[in-house]
Structure formats: structure tokens, C-alpha cells
Protein backbone atom coordinates (compact mmCIF):
# COMPACT_ATOMS: atom_id res chain seq x y z
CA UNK A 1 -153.58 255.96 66.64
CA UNK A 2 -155.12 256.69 63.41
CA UNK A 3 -157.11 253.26 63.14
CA UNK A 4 -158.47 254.45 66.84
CA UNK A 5 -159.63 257.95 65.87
CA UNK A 6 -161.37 256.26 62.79
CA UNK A 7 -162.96 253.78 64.91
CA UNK A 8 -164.10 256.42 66.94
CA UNK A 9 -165.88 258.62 64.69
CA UNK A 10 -167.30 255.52 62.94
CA UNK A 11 -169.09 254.51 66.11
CA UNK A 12 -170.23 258.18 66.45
CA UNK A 13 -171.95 258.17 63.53
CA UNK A 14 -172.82 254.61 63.88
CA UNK A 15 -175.26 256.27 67.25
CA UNK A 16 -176.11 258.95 65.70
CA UNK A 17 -177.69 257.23 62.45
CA UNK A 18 -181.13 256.95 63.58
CA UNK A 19 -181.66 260.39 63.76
CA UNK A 20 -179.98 261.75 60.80
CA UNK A 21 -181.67 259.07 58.67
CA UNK A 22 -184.92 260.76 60.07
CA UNK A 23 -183.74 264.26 59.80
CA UNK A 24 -183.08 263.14 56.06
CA UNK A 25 -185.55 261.31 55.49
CA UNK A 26 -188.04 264.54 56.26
CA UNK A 27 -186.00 266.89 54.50
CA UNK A 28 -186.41 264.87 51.11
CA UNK A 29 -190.07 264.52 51.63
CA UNK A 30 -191.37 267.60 53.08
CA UNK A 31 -188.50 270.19 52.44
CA UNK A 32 -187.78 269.82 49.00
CA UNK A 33 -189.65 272.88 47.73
CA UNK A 34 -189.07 275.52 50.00
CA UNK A 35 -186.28 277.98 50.07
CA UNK A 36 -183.20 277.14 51.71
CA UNK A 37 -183.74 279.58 54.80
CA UNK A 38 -186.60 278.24 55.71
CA UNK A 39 -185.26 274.19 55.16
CA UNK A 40 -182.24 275.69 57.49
CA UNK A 41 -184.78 276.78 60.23
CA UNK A 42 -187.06 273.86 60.13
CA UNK A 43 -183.91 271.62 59.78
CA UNK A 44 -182.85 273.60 63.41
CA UNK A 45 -186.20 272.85 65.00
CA UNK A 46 -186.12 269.26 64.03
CA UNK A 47 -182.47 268.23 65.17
CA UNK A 48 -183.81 270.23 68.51
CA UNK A 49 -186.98 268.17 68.93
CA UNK A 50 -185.07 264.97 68.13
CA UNK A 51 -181.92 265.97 71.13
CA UNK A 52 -185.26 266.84 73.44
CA UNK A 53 -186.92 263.01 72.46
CA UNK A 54 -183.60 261.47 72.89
CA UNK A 55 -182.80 260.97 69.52
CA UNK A 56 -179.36 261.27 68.75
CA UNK A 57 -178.65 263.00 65.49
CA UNK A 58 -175.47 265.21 64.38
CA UNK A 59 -175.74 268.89 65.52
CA UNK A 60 -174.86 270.31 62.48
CA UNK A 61 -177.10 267.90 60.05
CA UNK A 62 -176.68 268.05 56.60
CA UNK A 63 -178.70 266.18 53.68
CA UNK A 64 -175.50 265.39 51.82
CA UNK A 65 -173.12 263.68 54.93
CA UNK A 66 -176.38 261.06 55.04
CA UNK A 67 -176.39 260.47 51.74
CA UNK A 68 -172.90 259.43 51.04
CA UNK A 69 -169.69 260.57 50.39
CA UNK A 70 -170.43 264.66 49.13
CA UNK A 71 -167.84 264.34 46.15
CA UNK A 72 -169.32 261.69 44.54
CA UNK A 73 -172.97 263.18 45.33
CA UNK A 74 -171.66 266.43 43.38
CA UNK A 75 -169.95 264.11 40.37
CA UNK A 76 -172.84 262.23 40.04
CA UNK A 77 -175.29 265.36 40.20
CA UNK A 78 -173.52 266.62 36.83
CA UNK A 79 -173.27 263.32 35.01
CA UNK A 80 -176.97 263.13 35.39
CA UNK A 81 -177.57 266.54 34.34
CA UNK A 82 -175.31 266.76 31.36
CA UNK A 83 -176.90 263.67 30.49
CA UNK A 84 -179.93 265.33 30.54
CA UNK A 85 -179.01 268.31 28.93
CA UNK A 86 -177.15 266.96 26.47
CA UNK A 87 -180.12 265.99 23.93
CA UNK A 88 -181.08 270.23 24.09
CA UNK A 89 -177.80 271.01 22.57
CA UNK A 90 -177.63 268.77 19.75
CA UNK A 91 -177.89 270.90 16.35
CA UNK A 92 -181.57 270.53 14.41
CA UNK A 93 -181.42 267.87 12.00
């Protein structure tokens, strides 16, 4: 039962791929420097106009569920910035 469910929502996501690589795919290159209220509205439009084209995409899109697991996304968000940060908080030599 559980290997079916699985299977399932694999091949969901599986159809819907197309669109949410699209959906992310604009959101990185056009999105990235406005506020998140207006990303969230355009973001609305866009999964819209892709259901009205035929293009299947998630109904509740998000940037991180396309990009991989969200836990490691976050984990490897703050390695990179403590890495980054790290030289700014070394004491004067």
C-alpha cells in the first residue's frame, strides 16, 4: 500500500514537471528582486496561464519543492553563508 501511494505521487509530479520547471525557471530569472507579494501574485498568474495553455504544473508552486529536497536547500543555504561570513568575524591581525 505504501509502495502504491509513493508510486502515485511520483508519477504526479513526474506530469507535472514541465510546468514547475518553467514556473521555476521564471521565478529565478525574472523574480528574484522583487518583494515577495508581488513574486506570490505573479507566481498566481503564471501557474493560471500555464493550467489555461495546458501545462500541467502544481497548484500551489513553490521555488523550493523544484529545487530539491527543502531541508537540505535550508542546510546548505547556511553552510554557504557561514562560509561566507566567516572571514568578517575573524579578529584583526
Amino acid at each position: 500500500m505504501c509502495c502504491t501511494r509513493a508510486r502515485r505521487s511520483l508519477g504526479e509530479q513526474y506530469v507535472r514537471l514541465t510546468g514547475d520547471v518553467l514556473l521555476a525557471a521564471g521565478q529565478i530569472a525574472y523574480l528574484g528582486p522583487f518583494t515577495a507579494a508581488y513574486r506570490s501574485e505573479v507566481l498566481r498568474e503564471w501557474v493560471a496561464g500555464c493550467q489555461a495553455k495546458g501545462i500541467p504544473c502544481n497548484d500551489r508552486f513553490k521555488l523550493e519543492s523544484v529545487l530539491g529536497n527543502p531541508v537540505k536547500v535550508r542546510a546548505h543555504a547556511l553552510t554557504s553563508l557561514w562560509r561566507a561570513l566567516a572571514p568578517c568575524w575573524r579578529a584583526p591581525s
